[in-house]
N, C-alpha and C. Protein backbone atom coordinates (compact mmCIF):
# COMPACT_ATOMS: atom_id res chain seq x y z
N UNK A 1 -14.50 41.87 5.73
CA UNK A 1 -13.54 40.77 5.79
C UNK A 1 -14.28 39.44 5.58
N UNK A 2 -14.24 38.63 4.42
CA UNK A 2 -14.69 37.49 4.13
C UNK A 2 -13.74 36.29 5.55
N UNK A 3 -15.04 35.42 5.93
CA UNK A 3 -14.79 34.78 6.79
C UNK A 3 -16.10 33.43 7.11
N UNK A 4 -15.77 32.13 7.66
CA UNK A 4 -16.59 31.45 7.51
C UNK A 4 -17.75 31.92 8.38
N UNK A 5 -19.00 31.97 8.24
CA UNK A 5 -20.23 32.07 8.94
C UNK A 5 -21.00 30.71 9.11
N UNK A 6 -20.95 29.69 9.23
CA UNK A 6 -21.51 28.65 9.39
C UNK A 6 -21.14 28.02 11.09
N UNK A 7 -21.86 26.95 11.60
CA UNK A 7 -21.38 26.78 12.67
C UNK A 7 -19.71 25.93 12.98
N UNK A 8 -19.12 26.67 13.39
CA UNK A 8 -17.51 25.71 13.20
C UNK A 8 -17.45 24.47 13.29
N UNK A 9 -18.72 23.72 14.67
CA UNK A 9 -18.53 22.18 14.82
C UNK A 9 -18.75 21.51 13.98
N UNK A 10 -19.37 21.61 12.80
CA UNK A 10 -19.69 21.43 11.70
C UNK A 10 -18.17 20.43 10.63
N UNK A 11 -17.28 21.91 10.72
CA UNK A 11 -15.96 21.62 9.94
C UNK A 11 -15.28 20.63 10.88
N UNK A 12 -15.66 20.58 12.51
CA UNK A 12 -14.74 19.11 12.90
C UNK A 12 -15.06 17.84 12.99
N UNK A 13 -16.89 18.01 12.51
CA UNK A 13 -17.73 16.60 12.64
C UNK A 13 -17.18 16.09 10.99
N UNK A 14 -17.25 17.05 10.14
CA UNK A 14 -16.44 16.48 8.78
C UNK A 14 -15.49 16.25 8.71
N UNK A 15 -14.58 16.41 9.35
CA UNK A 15 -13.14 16.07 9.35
C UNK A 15 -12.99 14.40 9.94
N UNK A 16 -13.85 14.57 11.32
CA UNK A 16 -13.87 13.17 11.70
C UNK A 16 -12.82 13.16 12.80
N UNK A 17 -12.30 14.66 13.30
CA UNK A 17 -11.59 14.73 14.40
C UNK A 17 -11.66 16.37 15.12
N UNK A 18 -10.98 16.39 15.91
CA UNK A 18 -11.11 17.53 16.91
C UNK A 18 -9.93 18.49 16.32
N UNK A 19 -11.00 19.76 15.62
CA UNK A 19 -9.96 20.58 14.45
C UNK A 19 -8.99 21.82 15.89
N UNK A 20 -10.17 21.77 17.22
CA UNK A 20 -10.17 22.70 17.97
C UNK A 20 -10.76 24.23 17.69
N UNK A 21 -11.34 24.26 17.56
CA UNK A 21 -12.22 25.68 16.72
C UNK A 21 -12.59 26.56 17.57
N UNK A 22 -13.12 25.99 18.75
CA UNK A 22 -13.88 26.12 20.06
C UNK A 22 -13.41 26.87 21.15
N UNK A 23 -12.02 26.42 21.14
CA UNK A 23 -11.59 26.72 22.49
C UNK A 23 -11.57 25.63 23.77
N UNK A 24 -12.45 26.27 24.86
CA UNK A 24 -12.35 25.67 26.06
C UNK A 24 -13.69 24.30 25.57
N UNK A 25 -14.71 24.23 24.53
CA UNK A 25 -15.55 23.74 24.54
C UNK A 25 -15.17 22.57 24.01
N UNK A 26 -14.12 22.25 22.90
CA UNK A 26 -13.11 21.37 22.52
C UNK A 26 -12.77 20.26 23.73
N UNK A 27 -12.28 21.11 24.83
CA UNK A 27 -12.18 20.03 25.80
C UNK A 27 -13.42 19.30 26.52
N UNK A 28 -14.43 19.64 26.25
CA UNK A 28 -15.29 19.54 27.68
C UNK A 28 -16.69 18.33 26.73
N UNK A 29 -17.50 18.38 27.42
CA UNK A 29 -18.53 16.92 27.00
C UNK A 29 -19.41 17.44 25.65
N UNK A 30 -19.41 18.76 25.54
CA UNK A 30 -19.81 19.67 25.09
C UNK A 30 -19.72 19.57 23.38
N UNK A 31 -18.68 19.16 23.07
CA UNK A 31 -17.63 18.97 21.94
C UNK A 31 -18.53 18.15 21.24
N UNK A 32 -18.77 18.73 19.81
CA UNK A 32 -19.38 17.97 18.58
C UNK A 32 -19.12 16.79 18.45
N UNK A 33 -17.60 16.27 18.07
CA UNK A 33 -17.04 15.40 18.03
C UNK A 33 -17.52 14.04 19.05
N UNK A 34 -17.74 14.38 20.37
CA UNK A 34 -17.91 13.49 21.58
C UNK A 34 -19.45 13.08 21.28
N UNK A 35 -20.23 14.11 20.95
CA UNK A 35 -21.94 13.50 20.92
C UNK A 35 -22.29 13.44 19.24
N UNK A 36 -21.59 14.06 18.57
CA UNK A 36 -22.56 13.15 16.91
C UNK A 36 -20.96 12.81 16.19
N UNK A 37 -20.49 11.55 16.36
CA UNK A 37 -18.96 11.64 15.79
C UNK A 37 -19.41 11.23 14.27
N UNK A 38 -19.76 11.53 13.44
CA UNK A 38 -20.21 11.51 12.23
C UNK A 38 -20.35 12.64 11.23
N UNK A 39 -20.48 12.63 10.03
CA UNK A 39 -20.32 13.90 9.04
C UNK A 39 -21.91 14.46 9.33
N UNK A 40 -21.92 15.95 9.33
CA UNK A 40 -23.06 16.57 9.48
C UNK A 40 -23.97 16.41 7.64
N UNK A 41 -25.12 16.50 8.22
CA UNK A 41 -25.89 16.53 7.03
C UNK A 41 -27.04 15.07 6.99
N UNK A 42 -27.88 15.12 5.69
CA UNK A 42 -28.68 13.83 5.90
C UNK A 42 -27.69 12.42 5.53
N UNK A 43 -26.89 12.43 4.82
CA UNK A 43 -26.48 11.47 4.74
C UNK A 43 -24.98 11.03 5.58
N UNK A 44 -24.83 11.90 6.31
CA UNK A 44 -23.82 11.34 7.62
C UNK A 44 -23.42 10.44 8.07
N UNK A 45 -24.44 9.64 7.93
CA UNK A 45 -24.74 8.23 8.96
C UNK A 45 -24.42 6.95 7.45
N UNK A 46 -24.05 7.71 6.59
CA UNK A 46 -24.34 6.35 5.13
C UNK A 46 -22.47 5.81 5.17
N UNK A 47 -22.33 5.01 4.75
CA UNK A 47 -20.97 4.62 4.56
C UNK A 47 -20.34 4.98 3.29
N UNK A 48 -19.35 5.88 2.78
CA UNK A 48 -18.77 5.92 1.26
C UNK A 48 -17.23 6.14 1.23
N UNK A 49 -17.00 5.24 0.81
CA UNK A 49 -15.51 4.89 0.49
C UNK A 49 -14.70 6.31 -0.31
N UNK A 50 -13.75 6.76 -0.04
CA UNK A 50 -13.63 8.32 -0.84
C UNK A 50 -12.42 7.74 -2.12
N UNK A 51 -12.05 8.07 -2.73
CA UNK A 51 -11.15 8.40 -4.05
C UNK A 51 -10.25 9.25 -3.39
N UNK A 52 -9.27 8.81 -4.53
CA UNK A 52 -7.87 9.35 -3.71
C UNK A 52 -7.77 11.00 -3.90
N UNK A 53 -8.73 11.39 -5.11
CA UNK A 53 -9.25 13.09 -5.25
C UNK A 53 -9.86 13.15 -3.99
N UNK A 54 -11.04 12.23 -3.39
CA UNK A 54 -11.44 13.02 -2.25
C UNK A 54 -10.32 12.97 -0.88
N UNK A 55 -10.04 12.53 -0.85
CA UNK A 55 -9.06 12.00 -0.10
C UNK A 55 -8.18 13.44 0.23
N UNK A 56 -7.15 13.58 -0.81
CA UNK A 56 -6.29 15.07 -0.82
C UNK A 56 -7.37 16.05 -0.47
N UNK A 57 -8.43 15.96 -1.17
CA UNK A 57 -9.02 17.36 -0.96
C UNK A 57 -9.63 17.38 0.43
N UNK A 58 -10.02 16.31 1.18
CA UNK A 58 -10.39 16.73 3.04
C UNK A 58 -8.68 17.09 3.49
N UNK A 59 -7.81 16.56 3.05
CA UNK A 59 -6.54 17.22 3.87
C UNK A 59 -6.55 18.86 3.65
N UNK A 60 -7.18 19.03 2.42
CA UNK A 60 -6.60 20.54 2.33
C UNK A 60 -7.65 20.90 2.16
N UNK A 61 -8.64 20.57 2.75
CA UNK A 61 -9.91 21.23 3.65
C UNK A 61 -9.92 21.49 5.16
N UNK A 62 -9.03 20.01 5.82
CA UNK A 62 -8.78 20.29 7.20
C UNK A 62 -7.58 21.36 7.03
N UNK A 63 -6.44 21.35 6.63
CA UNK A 63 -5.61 22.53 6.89
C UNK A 63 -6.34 24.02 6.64
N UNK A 64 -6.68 24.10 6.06
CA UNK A 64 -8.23 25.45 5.40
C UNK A 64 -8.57 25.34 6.48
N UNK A 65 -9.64 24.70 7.77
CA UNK A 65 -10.01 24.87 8.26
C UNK A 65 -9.34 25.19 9.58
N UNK A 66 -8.46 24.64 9.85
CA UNK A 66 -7.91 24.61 11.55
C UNK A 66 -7.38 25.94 11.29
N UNK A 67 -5.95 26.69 10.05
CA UNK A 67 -5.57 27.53 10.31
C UNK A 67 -6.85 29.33 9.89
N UNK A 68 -7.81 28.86 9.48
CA UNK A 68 -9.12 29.75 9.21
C UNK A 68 -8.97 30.50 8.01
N UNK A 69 -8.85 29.61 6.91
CA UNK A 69 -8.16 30.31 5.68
C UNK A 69 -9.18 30.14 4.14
N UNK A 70 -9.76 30.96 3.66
CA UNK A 70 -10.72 30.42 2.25
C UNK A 70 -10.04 29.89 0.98
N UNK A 71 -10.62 29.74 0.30
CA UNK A 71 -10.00 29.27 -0.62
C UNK A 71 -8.75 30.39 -1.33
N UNK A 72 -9.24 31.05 -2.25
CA UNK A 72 -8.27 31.75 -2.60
C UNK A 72 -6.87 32.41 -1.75
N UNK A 73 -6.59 32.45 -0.51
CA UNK A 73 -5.47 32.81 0.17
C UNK A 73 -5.10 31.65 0.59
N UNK A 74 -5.85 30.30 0.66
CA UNK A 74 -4.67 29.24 0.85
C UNK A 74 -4.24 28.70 -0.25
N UNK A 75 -4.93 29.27 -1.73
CA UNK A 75 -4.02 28.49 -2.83
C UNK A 75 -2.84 29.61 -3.54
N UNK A 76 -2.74 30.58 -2.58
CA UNK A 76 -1.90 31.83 -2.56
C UNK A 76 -0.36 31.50 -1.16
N UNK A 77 -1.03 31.18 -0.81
CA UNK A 77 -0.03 30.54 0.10
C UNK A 77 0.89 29.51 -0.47
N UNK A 78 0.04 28.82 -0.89
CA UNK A 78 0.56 27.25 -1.95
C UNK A 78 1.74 28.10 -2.99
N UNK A 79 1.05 28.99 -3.72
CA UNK A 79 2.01 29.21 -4.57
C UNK A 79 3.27 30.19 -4.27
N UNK A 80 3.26 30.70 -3.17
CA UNK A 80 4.12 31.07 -2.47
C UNK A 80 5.16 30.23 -2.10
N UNK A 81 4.36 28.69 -1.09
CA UNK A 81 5.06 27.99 -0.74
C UNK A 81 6.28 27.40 -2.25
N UNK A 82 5.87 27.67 -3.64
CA UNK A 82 5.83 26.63 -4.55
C UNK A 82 7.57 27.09 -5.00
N UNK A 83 7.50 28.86 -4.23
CA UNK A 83 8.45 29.72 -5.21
C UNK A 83 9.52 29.49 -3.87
N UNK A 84 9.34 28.98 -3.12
CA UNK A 84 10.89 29.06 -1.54
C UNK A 84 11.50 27.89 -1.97
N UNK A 85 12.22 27.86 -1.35
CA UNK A 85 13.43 26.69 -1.15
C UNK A 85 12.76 25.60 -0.38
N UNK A 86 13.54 24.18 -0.60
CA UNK A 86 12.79 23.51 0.04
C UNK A 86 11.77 22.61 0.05
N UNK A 87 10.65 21.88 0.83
CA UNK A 87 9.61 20.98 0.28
C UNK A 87 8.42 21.81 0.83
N UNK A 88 7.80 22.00 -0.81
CA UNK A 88 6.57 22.77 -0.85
C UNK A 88 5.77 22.51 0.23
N UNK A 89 5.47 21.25 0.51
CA UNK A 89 4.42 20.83 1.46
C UNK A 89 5.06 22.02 3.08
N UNK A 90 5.79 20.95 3.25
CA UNK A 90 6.35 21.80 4.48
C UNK A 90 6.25 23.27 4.61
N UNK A 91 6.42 23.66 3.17
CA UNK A 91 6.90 25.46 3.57
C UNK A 91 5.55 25.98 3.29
N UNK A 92 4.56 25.41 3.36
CA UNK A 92 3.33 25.54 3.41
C UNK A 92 2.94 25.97 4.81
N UNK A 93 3.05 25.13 5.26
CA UNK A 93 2.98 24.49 6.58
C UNK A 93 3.24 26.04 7.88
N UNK A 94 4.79 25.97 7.10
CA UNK A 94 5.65 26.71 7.85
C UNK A 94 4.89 28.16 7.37
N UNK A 95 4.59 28.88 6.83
CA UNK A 95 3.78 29.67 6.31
C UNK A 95 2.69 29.86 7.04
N UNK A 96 1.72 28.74 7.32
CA UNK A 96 0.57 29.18 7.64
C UNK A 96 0.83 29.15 9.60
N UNK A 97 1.65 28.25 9.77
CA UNK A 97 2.05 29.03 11.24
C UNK A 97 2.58 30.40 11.43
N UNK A 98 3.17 31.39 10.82
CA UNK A 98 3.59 32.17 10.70
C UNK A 98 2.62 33.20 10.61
N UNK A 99 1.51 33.16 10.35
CA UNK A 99 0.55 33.87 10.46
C UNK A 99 0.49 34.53 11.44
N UNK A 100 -0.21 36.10 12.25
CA UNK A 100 -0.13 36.56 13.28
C UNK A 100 -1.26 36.09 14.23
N UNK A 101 -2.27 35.78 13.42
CA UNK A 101 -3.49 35.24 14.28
C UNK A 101 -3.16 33.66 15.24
N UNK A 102 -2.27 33.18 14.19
CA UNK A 102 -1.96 31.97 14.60
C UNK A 102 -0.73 31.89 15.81
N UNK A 103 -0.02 32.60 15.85
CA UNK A 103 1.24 33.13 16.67
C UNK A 103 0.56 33.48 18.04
N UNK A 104 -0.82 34.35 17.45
CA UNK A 104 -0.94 35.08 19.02
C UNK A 104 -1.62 33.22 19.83
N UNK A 105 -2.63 32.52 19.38
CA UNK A 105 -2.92 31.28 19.31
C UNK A 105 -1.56 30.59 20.29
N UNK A 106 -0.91 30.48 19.37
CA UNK A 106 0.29 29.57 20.16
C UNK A 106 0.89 30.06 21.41
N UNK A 107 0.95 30.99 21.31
CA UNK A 107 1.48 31.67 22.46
C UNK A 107 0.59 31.70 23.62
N UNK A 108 -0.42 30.83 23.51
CA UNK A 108 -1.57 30.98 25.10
C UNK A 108 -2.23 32.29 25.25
N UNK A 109 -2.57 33.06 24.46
CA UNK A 109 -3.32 34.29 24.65
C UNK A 109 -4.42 34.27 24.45
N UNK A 110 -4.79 33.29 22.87
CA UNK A 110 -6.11 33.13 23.13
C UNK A 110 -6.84 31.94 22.86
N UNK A 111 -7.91 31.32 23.41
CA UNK A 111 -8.36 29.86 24.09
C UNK A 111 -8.33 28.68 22.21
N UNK A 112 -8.65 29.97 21.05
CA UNK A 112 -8.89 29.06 19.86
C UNK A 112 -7.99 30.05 18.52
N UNK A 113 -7.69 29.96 17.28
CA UNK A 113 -7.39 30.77 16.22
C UNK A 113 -8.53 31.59 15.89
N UNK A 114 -9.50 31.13 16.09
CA UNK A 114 -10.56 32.05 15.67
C UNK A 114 -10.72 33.27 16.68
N UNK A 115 -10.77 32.96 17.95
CA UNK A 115 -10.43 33.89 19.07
C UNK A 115 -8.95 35.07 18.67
N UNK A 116 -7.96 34.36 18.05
CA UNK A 116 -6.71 35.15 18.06
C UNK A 116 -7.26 35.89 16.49
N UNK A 117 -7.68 35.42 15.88
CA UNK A 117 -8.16 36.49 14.61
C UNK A 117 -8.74 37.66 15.10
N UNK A 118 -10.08 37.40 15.88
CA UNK A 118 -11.13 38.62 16.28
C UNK A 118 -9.78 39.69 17.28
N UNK A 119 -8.97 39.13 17.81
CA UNK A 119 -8.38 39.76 18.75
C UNK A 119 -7.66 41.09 17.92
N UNK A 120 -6.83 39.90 16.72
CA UNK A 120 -5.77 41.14 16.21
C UNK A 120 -6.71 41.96 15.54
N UNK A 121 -8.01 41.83 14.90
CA UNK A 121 -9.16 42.01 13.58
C UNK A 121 -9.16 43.30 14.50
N UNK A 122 -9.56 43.60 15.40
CA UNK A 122 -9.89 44.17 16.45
C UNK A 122 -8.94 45.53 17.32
N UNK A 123 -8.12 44.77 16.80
CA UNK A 123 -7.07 45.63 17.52
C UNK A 123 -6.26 45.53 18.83
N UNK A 124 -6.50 44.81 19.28
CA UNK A 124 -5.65 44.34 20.45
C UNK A 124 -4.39 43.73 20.70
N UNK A 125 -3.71 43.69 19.69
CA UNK A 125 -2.69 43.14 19.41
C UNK A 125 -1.46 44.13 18.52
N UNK A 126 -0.33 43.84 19.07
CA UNK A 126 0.86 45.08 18.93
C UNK A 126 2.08 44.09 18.06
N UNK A 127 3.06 44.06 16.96
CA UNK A 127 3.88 43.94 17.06
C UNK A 127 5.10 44.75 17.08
N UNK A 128 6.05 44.17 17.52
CA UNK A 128 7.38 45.34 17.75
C UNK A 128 6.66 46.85 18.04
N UNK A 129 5.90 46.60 18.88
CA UNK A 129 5.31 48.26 19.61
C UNK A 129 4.04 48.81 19.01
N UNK A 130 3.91 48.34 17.41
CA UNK A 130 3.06 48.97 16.66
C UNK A 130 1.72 48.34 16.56
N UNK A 131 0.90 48.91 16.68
CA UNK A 131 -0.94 47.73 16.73
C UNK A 131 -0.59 47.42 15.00
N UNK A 132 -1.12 46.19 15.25
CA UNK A 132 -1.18 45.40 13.87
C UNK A 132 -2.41 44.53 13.98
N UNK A 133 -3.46 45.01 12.63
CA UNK A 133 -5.06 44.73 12.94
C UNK A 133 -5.21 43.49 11.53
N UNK A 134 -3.82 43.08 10.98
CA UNK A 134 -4.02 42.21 9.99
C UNK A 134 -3.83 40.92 10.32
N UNK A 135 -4.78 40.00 10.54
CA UNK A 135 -4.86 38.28 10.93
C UNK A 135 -3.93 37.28 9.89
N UNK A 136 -3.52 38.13 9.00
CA UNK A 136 -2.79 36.95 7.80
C UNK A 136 -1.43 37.71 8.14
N UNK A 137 -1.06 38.82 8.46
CA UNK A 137 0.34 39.19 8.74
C UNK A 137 1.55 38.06 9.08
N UNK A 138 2.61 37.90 8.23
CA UNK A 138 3.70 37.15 8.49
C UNK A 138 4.53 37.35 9.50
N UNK A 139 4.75 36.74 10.93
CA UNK A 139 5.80 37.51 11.80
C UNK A 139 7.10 36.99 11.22
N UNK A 140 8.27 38.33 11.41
CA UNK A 140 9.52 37.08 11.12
C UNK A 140 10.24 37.28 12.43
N UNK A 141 11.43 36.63 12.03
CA UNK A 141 12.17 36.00 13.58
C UNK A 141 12.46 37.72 14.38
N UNK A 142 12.56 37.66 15.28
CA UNK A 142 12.98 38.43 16.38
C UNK A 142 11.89 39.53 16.35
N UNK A 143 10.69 39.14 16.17
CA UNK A 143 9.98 40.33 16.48
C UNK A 143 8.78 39.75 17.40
N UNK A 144 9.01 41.16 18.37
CA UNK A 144 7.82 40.92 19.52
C UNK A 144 6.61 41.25 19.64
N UNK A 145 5.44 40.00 19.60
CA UNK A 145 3.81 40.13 19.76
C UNK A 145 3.34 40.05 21.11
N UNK A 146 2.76 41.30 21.74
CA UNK A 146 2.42 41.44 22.41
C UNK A 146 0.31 41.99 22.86
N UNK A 147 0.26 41.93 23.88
CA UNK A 147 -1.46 42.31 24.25
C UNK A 147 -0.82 44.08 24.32
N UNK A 148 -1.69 44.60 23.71
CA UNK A 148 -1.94 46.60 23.80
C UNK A 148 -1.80 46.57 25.12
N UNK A 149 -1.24 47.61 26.01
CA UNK A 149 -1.67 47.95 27.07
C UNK A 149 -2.68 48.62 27.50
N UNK A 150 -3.37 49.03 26.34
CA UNK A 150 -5.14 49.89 26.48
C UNK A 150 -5.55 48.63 26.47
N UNK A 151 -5.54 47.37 25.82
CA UNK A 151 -6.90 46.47 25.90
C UNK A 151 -7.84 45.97 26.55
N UNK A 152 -9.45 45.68 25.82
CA UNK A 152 -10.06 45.59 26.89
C UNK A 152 -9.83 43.77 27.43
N UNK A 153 -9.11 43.47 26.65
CA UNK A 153 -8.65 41.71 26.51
C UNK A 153 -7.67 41.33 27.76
N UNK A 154 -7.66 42.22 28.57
CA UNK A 154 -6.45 42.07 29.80
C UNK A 154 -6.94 40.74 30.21
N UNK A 155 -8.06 40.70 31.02
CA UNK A 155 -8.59 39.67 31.95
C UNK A 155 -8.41 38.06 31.14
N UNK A 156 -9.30 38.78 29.64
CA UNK A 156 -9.31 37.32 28.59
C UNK A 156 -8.06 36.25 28.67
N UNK A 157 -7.26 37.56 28.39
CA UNK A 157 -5.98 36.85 27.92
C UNK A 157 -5.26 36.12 28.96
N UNK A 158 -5.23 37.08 30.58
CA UNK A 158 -4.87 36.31 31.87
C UNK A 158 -5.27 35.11 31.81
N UNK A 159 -6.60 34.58 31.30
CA UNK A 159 -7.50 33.41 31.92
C UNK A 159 -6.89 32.15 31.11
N UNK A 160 -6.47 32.69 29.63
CA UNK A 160 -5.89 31.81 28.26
C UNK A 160 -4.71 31.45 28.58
N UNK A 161 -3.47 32.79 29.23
CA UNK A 161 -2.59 31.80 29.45
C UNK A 161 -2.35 31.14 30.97
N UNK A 162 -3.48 31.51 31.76
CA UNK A 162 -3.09 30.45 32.60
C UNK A 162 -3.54 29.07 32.81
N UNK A 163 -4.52 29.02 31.82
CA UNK A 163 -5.24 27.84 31.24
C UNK A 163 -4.22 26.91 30.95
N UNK A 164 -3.35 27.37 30.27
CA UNK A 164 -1.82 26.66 29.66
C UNK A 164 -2.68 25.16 28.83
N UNK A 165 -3.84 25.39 27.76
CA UNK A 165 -4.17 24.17 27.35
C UNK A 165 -2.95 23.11 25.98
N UNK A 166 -2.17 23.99 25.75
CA UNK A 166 -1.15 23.56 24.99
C UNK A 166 0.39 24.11 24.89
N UNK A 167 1.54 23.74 25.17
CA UNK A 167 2.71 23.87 25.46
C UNK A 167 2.99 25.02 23.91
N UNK A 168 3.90 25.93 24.59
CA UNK A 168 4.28 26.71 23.21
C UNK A 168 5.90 26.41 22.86
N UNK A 169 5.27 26.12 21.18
CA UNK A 169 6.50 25.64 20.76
C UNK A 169 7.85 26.31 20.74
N UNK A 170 8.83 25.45 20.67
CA UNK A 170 9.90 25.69 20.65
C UNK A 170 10.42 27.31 19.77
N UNK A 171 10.49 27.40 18.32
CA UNK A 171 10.16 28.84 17.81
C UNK A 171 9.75 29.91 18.45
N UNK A 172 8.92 30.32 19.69
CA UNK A 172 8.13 31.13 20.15
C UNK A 172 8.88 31.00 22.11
N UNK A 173 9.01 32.23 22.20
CA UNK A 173 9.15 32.65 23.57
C UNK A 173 8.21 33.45 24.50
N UNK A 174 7.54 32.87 25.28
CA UNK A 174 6.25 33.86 26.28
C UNK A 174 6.96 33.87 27.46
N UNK A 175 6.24 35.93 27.57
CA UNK A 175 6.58 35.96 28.85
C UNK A 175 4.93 36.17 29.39
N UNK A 176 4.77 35.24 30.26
CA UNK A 176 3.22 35.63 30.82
C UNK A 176 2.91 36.85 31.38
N UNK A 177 3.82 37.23 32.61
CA UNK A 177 3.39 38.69 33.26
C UNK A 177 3.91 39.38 32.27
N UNK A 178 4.30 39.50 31.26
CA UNK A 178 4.58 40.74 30.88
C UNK A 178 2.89 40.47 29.02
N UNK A 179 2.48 39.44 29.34
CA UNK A 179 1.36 39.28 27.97
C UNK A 179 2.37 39.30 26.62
N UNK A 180 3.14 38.54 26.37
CA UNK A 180 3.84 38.95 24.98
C UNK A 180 4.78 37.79 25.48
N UNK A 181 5.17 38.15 23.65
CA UNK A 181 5.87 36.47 23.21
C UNK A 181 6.93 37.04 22.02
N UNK A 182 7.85 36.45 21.72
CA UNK A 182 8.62 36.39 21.03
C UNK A 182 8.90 35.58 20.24
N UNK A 183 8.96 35.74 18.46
CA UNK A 183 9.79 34.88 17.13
C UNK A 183 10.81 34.66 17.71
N UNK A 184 11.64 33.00 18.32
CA UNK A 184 13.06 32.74 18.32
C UNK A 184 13.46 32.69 16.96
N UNK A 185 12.69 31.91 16.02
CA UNK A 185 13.00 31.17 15.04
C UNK A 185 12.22 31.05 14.02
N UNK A 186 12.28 30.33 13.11
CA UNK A 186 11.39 29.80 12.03
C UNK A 186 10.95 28.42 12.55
N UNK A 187 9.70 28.41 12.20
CA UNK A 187 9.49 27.17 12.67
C UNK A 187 9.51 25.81 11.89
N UNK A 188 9.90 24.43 12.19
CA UNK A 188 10.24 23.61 11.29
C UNK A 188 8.97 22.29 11.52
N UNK A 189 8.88 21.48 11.07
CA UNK A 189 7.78 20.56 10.47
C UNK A 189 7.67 19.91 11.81
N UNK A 190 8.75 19.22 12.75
CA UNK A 190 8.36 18.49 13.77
C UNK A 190 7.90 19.86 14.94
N UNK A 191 7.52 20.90 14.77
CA UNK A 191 7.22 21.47 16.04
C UNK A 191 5.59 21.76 15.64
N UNK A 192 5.63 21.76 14.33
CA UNK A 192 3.93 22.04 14.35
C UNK A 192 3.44 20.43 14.21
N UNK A 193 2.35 20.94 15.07
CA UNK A 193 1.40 19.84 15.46
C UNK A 193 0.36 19.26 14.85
N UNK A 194 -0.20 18.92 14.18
CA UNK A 194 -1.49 18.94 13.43
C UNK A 194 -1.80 17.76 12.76
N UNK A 195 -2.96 17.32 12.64
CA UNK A 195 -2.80 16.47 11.90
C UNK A 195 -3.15 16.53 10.17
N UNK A 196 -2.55 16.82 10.14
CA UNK A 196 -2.52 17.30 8.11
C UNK A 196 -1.11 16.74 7.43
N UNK A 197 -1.86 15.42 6.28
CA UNK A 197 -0.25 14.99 5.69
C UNK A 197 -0.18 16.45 4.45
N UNK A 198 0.68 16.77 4.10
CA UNK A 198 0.87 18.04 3.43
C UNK A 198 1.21 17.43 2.32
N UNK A 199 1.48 16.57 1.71
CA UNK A 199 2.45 15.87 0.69
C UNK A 199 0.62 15.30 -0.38
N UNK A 200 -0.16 15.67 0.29
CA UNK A 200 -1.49 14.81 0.05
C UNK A 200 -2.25 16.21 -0.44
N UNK A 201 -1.64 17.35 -0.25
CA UNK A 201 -1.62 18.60 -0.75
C UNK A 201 -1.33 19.11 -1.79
N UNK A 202 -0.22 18.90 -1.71
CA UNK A 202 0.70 18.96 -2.86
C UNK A 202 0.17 18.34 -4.36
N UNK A 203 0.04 17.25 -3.82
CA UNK A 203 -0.51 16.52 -4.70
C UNK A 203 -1.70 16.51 -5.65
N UNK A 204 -2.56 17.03 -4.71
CA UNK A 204 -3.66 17.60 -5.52
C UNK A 204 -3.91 19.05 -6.10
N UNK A 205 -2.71 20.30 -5.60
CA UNK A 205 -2.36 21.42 -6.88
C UNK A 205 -1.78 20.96 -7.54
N UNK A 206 -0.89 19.47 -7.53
CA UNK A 206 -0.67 19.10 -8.93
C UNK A 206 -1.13 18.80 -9.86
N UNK A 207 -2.52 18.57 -9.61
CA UNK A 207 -2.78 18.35 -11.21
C UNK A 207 -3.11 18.90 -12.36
């Protein structure tokens, strides 16, 4: 399974904000962001004005990065987004929340996306009853993601959602004692959070 191997704080010192990659380390003094707030590398520290090419392309480097996606499956997504109804940007958007890695994420199970990848990668993760070991899997509405009841992730997952480090959106229903969550809905542009203009996306598969 192709996947980034580099150190993650890396992708949030370039961004120039807190992508959350980390988990619990995101919050704490610990955090890249808090002790070198600057782009990694030798020239980090230099000042350069970007072009409106560079410009689009850190947006759709930060979206690449927060939802954990390489190149070729997020410009597969794009053209997915290109063929729905609707504004491409957004149904982009709406797409890459929809992901299962990202679902189990929202739902407080696990502390980062990268955490909820290894989880489902792994096997610990069930939908509608059945283990489902694919991290890009689309959930749709009314189907239930839940923790295996063999897993060895029991304790993990206790600790994630009682952490409660981010409210789960509206779209998504958790039941804590029972480890599992539910698709209400599709999710729409004001419930995802992020900071990514998508329209700055768009813009640059346009050309």
């Amino acid at each position: 399974m192709a996947r980034y191997r580099e150190a993650v704080c890396r992708q949030c010192r370039r961004e120039g904000i807190k992508l959350f990659l980390k988990g619990a380390r995101c919050f704490g003094e610990k955090c890249a962001i808090e002790r070198r707030n600057y782009p990694p590398g030798q020239h980090g520290l230099s000042r350069t004005k970007l072009t409106n090419y560079g410009i689009q392309l850190r947006e759709k480097q930060k979206a690449k990065n927060i939802y954990g996606v390489l190149e070729t499956q997020f410009r597969r997504y794009f053209e997915r987004a290109e063929r729905e109804k609707g504004i491409t940007g957004e149904n982009l958007l709406k797409l890459l929340e929809r992901r299962l890695d990202n679902v189990v994420f929202r739902l407080g199970m696990a502390a980062s996306r990268r955490e909820a990848r290894q989880m489902v990668a792994h096997g610990h993760i069930q939908v509608n009853a059945r283990k489902v070991s694919v991290p890009s899997y689309i959930v749709k509405v009314g189907e239930e993601v839940a923790l295996r009841a063999t897993s060895k992730m029991q304790e993990r997952v206790v600790d994630n959602l009682g952490a409660g480090r981010s409210a789960v959106p509206p779209w998504l229903d958790v039941d804590v004692n029972q480890k599992k969550g539910t698709v209400r809905g599709l999710p729409v542009r004001e419930d995802i959070q992020i900071p990514v203009q998508e329209q700055l996306i768009v813009e640059l598969f346009s050309k």
